[in-house]
C-alpha atoms as a PDB file:
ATOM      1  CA  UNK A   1      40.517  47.579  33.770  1.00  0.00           C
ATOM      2  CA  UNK A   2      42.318  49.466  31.114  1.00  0.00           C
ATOM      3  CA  UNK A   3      40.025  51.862  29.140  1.00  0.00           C
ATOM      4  CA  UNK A   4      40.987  55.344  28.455  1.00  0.00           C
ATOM      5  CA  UNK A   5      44.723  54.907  27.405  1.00  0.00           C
ATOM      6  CA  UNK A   6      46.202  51.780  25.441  1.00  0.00           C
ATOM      7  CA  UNK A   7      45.563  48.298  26.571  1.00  0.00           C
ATOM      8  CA  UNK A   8      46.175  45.453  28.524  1.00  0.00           C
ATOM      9  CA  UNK A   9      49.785  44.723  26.627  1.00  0.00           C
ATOM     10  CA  UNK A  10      50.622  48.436  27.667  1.00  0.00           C
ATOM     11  CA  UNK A  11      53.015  49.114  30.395  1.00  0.00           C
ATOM     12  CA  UNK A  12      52.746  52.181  32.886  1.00  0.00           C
ATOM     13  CA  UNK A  13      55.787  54.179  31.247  1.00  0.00           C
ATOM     14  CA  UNK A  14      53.478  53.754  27.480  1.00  0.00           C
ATOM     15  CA  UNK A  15      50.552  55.178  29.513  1.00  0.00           C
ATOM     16  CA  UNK A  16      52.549  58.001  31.062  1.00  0.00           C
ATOM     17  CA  UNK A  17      54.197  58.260  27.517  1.00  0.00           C
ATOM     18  CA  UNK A  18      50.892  58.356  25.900  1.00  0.00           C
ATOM     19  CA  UNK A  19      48.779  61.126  28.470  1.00  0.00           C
ATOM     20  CA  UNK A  20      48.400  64.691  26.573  1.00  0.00           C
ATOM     21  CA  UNK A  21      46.081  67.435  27.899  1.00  0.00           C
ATOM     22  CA  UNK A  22      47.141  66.883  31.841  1.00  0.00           C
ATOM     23  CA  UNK A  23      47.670  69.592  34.384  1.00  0.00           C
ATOM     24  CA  UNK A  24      50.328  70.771  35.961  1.00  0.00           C
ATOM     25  CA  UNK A  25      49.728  68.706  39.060  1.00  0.00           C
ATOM     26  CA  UNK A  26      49.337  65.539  37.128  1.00  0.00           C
ATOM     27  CA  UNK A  27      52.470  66.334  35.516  1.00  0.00           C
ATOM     28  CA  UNK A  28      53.950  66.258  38.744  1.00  0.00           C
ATOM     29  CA  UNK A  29      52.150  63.329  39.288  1.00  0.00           C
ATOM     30  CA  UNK A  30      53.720  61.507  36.522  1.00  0.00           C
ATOM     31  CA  UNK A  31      57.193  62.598  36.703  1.00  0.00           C
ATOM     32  CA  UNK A  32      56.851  61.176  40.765  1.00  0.00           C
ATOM     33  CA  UNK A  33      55.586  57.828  39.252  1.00  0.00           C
ATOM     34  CA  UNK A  34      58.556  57.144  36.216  1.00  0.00           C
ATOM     35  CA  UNK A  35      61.701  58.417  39.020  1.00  0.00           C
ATOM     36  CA  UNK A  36      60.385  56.278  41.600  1.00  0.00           C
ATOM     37  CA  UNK A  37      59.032  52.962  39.884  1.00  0.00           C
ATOM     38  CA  UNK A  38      60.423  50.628  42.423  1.00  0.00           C
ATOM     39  CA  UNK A  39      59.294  52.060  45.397  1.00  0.00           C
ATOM     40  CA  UNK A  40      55.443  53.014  44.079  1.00  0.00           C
ATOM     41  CA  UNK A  41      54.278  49.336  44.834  1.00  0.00           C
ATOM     42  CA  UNK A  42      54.683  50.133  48.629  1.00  0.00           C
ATOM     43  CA  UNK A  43      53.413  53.734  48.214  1.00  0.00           C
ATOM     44  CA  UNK A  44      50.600  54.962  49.229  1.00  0.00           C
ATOM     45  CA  UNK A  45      47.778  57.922  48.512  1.00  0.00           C
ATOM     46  CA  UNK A  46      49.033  60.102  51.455  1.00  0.00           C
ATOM     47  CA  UNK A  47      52.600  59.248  50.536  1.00  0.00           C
ATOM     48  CA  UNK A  48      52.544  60.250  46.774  1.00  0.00           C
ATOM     49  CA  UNK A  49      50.054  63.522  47.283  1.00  0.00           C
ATOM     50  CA  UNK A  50      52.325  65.358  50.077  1.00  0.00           C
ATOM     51  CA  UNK A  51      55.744  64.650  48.060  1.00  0.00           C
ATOM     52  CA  UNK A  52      53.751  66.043  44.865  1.00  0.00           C
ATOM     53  CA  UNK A  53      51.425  68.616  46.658  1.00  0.00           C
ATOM     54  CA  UNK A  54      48.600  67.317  45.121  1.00  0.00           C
ATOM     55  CA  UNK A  55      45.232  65.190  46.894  1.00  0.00           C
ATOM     56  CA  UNK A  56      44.210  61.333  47.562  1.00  0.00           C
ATOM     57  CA  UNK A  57      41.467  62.197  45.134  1.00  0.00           C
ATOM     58  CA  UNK A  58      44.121  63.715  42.651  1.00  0.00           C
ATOM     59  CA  UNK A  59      45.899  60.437  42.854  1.00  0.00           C
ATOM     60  CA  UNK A  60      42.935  58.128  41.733  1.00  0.00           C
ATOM     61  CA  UNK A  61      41.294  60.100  39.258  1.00  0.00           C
ATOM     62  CA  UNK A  62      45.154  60.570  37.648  1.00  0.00           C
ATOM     63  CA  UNK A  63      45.523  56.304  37.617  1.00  0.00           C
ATOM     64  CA  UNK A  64      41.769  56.255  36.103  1.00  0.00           C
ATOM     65  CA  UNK A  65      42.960  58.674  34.064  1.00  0.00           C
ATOM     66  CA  UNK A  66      45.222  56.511  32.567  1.00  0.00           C
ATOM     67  CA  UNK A  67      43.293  53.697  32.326  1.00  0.00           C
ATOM     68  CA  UNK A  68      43.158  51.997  35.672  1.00  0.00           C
ATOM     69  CA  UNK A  69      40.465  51.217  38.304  1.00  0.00           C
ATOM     70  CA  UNK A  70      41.975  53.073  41.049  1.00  0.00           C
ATOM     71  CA  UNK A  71      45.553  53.321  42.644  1.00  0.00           C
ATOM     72  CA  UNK A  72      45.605  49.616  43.363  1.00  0.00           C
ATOM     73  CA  UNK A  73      45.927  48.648  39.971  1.00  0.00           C
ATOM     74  CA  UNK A  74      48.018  51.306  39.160  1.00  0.00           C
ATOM     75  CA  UNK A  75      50.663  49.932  41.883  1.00  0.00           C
ATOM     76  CA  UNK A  76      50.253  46.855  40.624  1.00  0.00           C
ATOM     77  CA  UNK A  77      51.053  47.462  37.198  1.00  0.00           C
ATOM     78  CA  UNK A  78      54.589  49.428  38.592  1.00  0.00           C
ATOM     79  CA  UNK A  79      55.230  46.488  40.470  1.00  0.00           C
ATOM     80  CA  UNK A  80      54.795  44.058  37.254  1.00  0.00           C
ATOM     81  CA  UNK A  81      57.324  46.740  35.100  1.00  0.00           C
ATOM     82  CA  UNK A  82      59.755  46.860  38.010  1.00  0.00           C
ATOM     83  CA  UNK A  83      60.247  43.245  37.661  1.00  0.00           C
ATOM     84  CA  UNK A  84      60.876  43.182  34.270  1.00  0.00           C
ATOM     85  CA  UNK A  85      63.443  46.171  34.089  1.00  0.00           C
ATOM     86  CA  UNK A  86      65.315  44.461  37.579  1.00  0.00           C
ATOM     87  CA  UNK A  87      68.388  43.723  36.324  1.00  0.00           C
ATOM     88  CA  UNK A  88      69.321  40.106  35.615  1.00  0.00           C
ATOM     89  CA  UNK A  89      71.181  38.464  38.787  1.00  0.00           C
ATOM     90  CA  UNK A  90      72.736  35.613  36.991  1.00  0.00           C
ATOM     91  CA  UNK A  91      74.772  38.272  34.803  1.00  0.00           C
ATOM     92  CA  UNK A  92      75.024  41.521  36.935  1.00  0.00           C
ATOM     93  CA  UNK A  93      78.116  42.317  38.878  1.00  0.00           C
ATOM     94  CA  UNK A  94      77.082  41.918  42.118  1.00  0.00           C
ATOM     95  CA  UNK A  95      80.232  43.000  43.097  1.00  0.00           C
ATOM     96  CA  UNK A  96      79.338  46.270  42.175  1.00  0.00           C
ATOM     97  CA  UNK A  97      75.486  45.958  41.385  1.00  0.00           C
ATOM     98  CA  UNK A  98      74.689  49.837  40.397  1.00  0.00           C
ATOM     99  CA  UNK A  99      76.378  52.642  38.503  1.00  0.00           C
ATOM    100  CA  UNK A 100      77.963  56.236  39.238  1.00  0.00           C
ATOM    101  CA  UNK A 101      75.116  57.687  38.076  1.00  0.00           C
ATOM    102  CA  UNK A 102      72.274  55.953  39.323  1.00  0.00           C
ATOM    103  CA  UNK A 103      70.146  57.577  42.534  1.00  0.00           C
ATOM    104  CA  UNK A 104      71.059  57.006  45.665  1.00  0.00           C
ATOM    105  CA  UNK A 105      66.835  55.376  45.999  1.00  0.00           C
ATOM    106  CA  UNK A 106      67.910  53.318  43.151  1.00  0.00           C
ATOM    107  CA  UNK A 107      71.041  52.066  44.663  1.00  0.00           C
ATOM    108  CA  UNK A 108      69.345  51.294  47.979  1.00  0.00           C
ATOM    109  CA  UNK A 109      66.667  49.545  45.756  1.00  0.00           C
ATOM    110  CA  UNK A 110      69.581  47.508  44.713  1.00  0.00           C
ATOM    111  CA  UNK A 111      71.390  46.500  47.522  1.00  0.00           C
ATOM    112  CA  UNK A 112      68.143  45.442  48.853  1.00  0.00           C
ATOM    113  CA  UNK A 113      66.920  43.496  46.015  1.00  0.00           C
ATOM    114  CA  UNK A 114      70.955  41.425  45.466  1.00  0.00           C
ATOM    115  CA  UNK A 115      71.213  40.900  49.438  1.00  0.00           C
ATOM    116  CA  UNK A 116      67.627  39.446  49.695  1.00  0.00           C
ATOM    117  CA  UNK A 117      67.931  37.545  46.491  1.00  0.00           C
ATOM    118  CA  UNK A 118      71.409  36.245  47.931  1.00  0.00           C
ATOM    119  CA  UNK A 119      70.351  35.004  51.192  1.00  0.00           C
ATOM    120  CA  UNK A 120      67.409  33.142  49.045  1.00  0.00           C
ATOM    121  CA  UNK A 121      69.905  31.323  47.137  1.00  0.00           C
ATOM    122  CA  UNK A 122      72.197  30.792  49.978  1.00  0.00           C
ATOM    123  CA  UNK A 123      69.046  29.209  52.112  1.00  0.00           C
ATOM    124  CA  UNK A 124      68.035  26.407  48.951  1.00  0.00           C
ATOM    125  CA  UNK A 125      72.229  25.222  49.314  1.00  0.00           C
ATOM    126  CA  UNK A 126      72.617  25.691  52.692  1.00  0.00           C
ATOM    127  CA  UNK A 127      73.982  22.428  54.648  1.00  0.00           C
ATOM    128  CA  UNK A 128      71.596  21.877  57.290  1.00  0.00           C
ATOM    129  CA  UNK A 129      73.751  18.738  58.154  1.00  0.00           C
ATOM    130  CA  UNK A 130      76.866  21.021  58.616  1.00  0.00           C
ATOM    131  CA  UNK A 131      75.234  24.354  60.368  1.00  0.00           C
ATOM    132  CA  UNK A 132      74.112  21.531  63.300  1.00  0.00           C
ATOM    133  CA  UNK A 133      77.405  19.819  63.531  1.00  0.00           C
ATOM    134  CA  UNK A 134      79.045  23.131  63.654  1.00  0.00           C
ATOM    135  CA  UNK A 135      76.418  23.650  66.501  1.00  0.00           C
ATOM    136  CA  UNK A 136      77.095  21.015  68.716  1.00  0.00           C
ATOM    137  CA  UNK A 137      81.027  21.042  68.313  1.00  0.00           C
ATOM    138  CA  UNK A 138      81.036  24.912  69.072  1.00  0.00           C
ATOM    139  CA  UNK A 139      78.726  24.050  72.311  1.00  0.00           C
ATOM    140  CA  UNK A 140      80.965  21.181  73.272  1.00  0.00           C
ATOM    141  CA  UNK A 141      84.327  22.677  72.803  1.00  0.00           C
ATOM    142  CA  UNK A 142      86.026  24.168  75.590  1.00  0.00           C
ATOM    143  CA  UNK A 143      88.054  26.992  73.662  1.00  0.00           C
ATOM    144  CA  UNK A 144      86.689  28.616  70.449  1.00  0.00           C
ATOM    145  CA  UNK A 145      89.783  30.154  68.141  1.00  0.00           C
ATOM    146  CA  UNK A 146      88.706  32.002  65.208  1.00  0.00           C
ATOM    147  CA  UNK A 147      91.263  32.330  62.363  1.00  0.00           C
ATOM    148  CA  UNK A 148      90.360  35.417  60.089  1.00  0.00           C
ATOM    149  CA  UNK A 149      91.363  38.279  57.783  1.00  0.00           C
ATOM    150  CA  UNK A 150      89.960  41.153  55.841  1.00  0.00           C
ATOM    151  CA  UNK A 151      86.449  41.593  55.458  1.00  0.00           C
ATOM    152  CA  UNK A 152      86.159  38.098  56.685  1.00  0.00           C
ATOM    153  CA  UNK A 153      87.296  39.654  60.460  1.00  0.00           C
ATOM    154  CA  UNK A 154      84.605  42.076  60.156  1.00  0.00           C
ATOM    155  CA  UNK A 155      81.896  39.451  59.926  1.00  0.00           C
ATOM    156  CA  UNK A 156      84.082  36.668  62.554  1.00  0.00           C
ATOM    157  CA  UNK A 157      84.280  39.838  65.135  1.00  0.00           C
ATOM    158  CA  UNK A 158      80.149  40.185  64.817  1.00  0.00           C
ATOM    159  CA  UNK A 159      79.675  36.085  65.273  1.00  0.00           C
ATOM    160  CA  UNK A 160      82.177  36.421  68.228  1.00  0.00           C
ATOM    161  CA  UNK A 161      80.068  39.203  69.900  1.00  0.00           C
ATOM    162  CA  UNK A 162      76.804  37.236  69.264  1.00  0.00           C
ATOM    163  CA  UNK A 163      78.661  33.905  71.319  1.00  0.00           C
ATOM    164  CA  UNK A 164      78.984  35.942  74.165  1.00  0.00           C
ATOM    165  CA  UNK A 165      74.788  35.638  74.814  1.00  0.00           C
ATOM    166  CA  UNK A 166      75.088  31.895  74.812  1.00  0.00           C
ATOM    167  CA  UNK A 167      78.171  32.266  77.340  1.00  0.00           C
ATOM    168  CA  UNK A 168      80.818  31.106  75.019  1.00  0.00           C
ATOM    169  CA  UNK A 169      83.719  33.242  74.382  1.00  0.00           C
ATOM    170  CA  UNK A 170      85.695  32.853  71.157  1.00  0.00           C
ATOM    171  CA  UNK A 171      89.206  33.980  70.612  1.00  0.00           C
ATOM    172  CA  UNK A 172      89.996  35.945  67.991  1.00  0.00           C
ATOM    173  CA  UNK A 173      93.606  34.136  66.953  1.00  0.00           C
ATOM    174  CA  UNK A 174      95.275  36.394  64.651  1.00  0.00           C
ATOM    175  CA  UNK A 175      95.041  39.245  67.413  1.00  0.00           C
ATOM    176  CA  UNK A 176      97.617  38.486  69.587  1.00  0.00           C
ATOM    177  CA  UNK A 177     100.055  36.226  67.053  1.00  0.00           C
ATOM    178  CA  UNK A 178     100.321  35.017  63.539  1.00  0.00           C
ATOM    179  CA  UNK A 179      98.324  31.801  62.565  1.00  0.00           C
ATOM    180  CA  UNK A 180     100.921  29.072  62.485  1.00  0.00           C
ATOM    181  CA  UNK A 181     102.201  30.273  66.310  1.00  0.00           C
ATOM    182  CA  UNK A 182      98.430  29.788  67.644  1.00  0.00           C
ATOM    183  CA  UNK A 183      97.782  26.507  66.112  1.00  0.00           C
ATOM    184  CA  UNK A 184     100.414  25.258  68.068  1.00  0.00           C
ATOM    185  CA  UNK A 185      98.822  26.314  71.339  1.00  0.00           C
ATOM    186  CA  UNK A 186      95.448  24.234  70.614  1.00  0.00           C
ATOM    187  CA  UNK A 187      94.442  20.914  72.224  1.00  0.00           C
ATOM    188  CA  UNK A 188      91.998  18.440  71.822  1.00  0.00           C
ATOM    189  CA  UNK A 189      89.470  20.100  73.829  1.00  0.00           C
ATOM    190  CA  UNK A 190      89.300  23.186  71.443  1.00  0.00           C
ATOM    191  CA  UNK A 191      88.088  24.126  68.193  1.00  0.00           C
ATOM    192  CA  UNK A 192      89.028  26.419  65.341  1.00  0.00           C
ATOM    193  CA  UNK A 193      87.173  28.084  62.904  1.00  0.00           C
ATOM    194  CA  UNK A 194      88.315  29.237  60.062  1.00  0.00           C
ATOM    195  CA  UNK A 195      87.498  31.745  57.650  1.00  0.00           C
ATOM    196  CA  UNK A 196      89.110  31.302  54.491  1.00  0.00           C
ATOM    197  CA  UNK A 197      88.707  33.044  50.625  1.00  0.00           C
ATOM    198  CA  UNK A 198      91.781  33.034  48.231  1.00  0.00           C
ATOM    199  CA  UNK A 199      93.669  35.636  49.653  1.00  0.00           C
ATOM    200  CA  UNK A 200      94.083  33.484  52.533  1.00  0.00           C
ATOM    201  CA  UNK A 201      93.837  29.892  51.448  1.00  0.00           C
ATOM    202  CA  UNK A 202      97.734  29.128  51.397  1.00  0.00           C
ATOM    203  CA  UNK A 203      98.226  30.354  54.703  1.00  0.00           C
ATOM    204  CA  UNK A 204      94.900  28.816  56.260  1.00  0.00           C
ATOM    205  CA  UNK A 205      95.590  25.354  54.425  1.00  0.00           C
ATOM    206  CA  UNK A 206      98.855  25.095  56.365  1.00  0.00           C
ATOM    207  CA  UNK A 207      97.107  25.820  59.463  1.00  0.00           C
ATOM    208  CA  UNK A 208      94.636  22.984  58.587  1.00  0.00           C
ATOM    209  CA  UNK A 209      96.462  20.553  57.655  1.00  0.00           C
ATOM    210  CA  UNK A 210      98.458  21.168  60.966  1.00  0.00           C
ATOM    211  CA  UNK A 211      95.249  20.809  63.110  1.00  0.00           C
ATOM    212  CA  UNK A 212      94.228  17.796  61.384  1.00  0.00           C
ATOM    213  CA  UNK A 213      97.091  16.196  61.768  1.00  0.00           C
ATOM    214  CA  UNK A 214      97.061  16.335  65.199  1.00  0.00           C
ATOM    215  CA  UNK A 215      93.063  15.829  65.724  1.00  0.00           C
ATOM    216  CA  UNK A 216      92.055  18.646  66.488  1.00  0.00           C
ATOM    217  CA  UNK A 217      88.740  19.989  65.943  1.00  0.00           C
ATOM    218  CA  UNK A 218      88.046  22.503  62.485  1.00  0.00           C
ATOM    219  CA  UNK A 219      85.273  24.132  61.044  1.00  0.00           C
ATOM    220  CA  UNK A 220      85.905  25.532  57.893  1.00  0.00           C
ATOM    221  CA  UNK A 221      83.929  28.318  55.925  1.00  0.00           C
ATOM    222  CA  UNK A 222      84.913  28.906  52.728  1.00  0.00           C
ATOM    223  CA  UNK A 223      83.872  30.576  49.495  1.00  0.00           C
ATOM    224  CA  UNK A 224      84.052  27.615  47.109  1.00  0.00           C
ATOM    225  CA  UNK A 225      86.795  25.465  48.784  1.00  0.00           C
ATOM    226  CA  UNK A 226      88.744  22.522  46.818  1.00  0.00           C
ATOM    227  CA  UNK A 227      88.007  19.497  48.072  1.00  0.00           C
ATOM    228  CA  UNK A 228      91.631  18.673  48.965  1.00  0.00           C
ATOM    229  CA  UNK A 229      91.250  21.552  51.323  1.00  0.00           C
ATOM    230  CA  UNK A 230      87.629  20.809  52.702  1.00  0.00           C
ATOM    231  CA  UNK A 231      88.891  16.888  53.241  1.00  0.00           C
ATOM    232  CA  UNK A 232      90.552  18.154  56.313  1.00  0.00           C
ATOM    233  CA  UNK A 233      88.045  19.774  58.476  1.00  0.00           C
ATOM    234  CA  UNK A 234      86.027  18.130  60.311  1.00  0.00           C
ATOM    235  CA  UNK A 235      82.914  20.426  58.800  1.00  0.00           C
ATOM    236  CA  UNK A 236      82.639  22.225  55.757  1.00  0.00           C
ATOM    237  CA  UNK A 237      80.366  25.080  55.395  1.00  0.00           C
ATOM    238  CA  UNK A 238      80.421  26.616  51.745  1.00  0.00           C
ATOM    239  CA  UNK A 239      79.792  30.390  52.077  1.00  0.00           C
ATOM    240  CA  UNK A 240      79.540  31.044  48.156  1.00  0.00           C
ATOM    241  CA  UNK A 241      76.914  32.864  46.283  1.00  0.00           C
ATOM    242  CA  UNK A 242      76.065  30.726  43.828  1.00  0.00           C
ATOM    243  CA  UNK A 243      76.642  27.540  42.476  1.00  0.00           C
ATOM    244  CA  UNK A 244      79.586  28.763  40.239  1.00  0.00           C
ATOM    245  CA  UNK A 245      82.516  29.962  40.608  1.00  0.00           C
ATOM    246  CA  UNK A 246      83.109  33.432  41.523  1.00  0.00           C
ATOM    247  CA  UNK A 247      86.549  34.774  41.912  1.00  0.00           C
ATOM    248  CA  UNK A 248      85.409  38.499  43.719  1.00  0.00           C
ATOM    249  CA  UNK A 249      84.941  37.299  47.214  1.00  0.00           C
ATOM    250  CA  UNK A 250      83.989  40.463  49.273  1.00  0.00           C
ATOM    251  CA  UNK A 251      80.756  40.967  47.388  1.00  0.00           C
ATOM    252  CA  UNK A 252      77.426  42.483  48.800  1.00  0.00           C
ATOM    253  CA  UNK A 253      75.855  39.436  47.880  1.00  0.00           C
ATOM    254  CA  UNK A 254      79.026  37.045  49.390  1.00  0.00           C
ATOM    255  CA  UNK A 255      79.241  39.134  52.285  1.00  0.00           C
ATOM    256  CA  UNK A 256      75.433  39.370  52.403  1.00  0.00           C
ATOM    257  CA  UNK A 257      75.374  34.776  52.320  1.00  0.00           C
ATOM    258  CA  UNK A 258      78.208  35.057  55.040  1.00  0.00           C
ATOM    259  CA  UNK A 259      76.455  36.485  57.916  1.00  0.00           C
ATOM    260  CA  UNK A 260      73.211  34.366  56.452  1.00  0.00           C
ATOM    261  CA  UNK A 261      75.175  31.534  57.282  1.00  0.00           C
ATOM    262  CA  UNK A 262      76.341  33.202  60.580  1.00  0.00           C
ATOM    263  CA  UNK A 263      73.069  33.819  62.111  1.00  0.00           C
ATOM    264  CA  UNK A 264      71.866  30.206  60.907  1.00  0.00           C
ATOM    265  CA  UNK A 265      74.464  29.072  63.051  1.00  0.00           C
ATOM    266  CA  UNK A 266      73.929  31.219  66.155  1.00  0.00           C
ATOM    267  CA  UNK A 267      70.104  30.466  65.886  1.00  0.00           C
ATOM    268  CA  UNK A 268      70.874  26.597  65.857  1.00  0.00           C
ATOM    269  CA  UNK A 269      73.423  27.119  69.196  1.00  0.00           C
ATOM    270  CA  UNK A 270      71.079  29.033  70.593  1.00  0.00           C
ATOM    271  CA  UNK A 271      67.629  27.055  69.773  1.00  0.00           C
ATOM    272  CA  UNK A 272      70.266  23.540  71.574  1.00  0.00           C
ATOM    273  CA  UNK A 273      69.519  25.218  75.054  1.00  0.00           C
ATOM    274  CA  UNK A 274      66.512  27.641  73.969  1.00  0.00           C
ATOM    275  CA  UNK A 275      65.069  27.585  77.543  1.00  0.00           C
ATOM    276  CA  UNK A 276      67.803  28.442  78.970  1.00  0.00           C
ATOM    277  CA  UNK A 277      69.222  30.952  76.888  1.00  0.00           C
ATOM    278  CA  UNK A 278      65.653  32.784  76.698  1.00  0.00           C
ATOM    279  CA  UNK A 279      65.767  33.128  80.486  1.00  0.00           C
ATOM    280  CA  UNK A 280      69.499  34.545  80.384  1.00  0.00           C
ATOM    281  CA  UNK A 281      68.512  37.199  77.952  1.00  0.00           C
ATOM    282  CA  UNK A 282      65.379  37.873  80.059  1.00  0.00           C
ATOM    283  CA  UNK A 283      66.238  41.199  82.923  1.00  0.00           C
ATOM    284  CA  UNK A 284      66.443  39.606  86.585  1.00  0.00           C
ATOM    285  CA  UNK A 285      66.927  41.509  89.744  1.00  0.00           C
ATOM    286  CA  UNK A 286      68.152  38.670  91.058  1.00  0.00           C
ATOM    287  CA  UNK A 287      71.472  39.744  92.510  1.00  0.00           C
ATOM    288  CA  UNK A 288      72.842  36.358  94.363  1.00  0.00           C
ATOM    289  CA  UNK A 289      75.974  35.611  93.906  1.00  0.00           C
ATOM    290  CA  UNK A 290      76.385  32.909  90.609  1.00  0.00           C
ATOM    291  CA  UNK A 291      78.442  29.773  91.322  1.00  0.00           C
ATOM    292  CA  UNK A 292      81.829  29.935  90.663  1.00  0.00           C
ATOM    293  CA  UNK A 293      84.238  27.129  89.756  1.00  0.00           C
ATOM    294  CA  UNK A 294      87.244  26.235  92.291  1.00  0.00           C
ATOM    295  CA  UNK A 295      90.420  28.157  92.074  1.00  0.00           C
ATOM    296  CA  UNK A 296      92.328  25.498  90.732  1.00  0.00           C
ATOM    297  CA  UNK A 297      89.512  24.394  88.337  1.00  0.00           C
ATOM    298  CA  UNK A 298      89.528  27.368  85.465  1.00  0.00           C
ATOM    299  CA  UNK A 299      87.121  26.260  83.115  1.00  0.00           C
ATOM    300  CA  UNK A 300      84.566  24.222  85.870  1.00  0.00           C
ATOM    301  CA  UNK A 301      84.887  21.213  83.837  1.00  0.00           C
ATOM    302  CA  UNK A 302      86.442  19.498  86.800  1.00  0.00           C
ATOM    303  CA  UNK A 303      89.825  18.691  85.214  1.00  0.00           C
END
């Protein structure tokens, strides 16, 4: 219903624009509404009249004032205008997706809106095929070595603290020696996953073309990665953005798809032995001893 101001082609800013004779409190009223457009669609009455010292009753007869049934429609309408002046995510830096002099609610706002929009992207390309083979070889495997640098470490360090609740116990490689000395110390009973952007890719390629050679298991994530380089893992999980290239690869939105991909992952570990693993996260006060391989048998696989 819009009546007193304008019409139904009529944004909210042209009815705020538009409004002459109002008080002082629906002054305050309107300057709350055009500094916080993105976050009035999940705002309510109670909300709005303590941060502008005004009433619920203030608040409807101000959106009828301009022209709408109630405060419903009035969200609604800042909701539809939000949309439109969201910046474009095909053309934005997402890199860097606000400026130096934007709010700090309006950088939130932003963050928010590139790392959900992200994820939704990542989850219509996202190799189903690939997350469960990852699954099963990372359940299978005897050793997990994780080969990783930069921001990429960050993210590896988190995965490697979520193995630990399925009672798998990843290696982080590059702590203790450089990448070509640990490849050498894998066998066929382990696995190594790799974590590779441009920065590392000559390095990394090495690496896999050295475990390949010798048959060793590799997963490989990778922003974008050639297919000469992806040929030699044994599973390829493509951690880009979008379906184009993009040569900054410690976005919010990359970094954002990344541990997307990560929790995928963990989820379809964890859903292989669900039963199991929701008992061992459950609190027990049983305190019996657990079994405990022989002395000579490390890893209780019987070799």
């Amino acid at each position: 219903m819009m009546g007193m101001i304008g019409g139904e082609d009529m944004s909210l800013i042209d009815n705020l624009n538009q409004l002459t004779g109002t008080t002082a409190a629906e002054q305050r009223i309107a300057e709350y509404i055009q500094q916080n457009l993105t976050t009035i669609p999940t705002t309510t009455t109670e909300q709005m009249a303590a941060e502008t010292y005004t009433s619920h009753s203030a608040i409807v007869r101000f959106a009828q004032k301009l022209g709408y049934s109630g405060f419903g429609e009035l969200k609604a309408a800042a909701a539809s205008l939000a949309e439109q002046q969201a910046p474009d995510f095909a053309t934005t830096d997402a890199g860097l997706p606000f400026r130096a002099t934007d709010p700090l609610a309006a950088i939130a706002d932003s963050i928010a809106n590139y790392t959900s929009r992200s994820v939704a992207d990542a989850r219509k390309r996202l190799d189903l095929d690939g997350i469960q083979q990852a699954a099963q070889v990372l359940l299978n495997k005897r050793r997990i070595f994780i080969f990783a640098q930069g921001d990429a470490q960050l993210q590896a360090r988190s995965f490697q603290r979520e193995l630990v609740k399925l009672n798998r116990f990843a290696v982080p490689a590059l702590d203790y020696a450089d990448a070509a000395r640990v490849a050498t110390n894998l066998d066929m009973h382990d696995v190594a996953v790799l974590f590779m952007d441009t920065a590392q890719a000559g390095e990394f390629t090495r690496v896999l073309r050295y475990l390949h050679d010798r048959q060793i298991t590799t997963i490989l994530l990778a922003n974008h990665p050639q297919e000469a380089v992806s040929s030699l893992a044994d599973v390829t999980i493509n951690t880009d953005r979008s379906t184009r290239e993009q040569p900054q690869g410690g976005t919010f939105a990359t970094q954002a798809v990344v541990a997307y991909t990560l929790d995928t992952l963990f989820a379809a570990m964890y859903a292989y032995e669900f039963t199991e693993n929701l008992f061992a996260d459950t609190p027990t006060t049983d305190v019996s001893t657990p079994k405990m391989p022989p002395a000579n048998d490390l890893f209780g696989d019987g070799e």
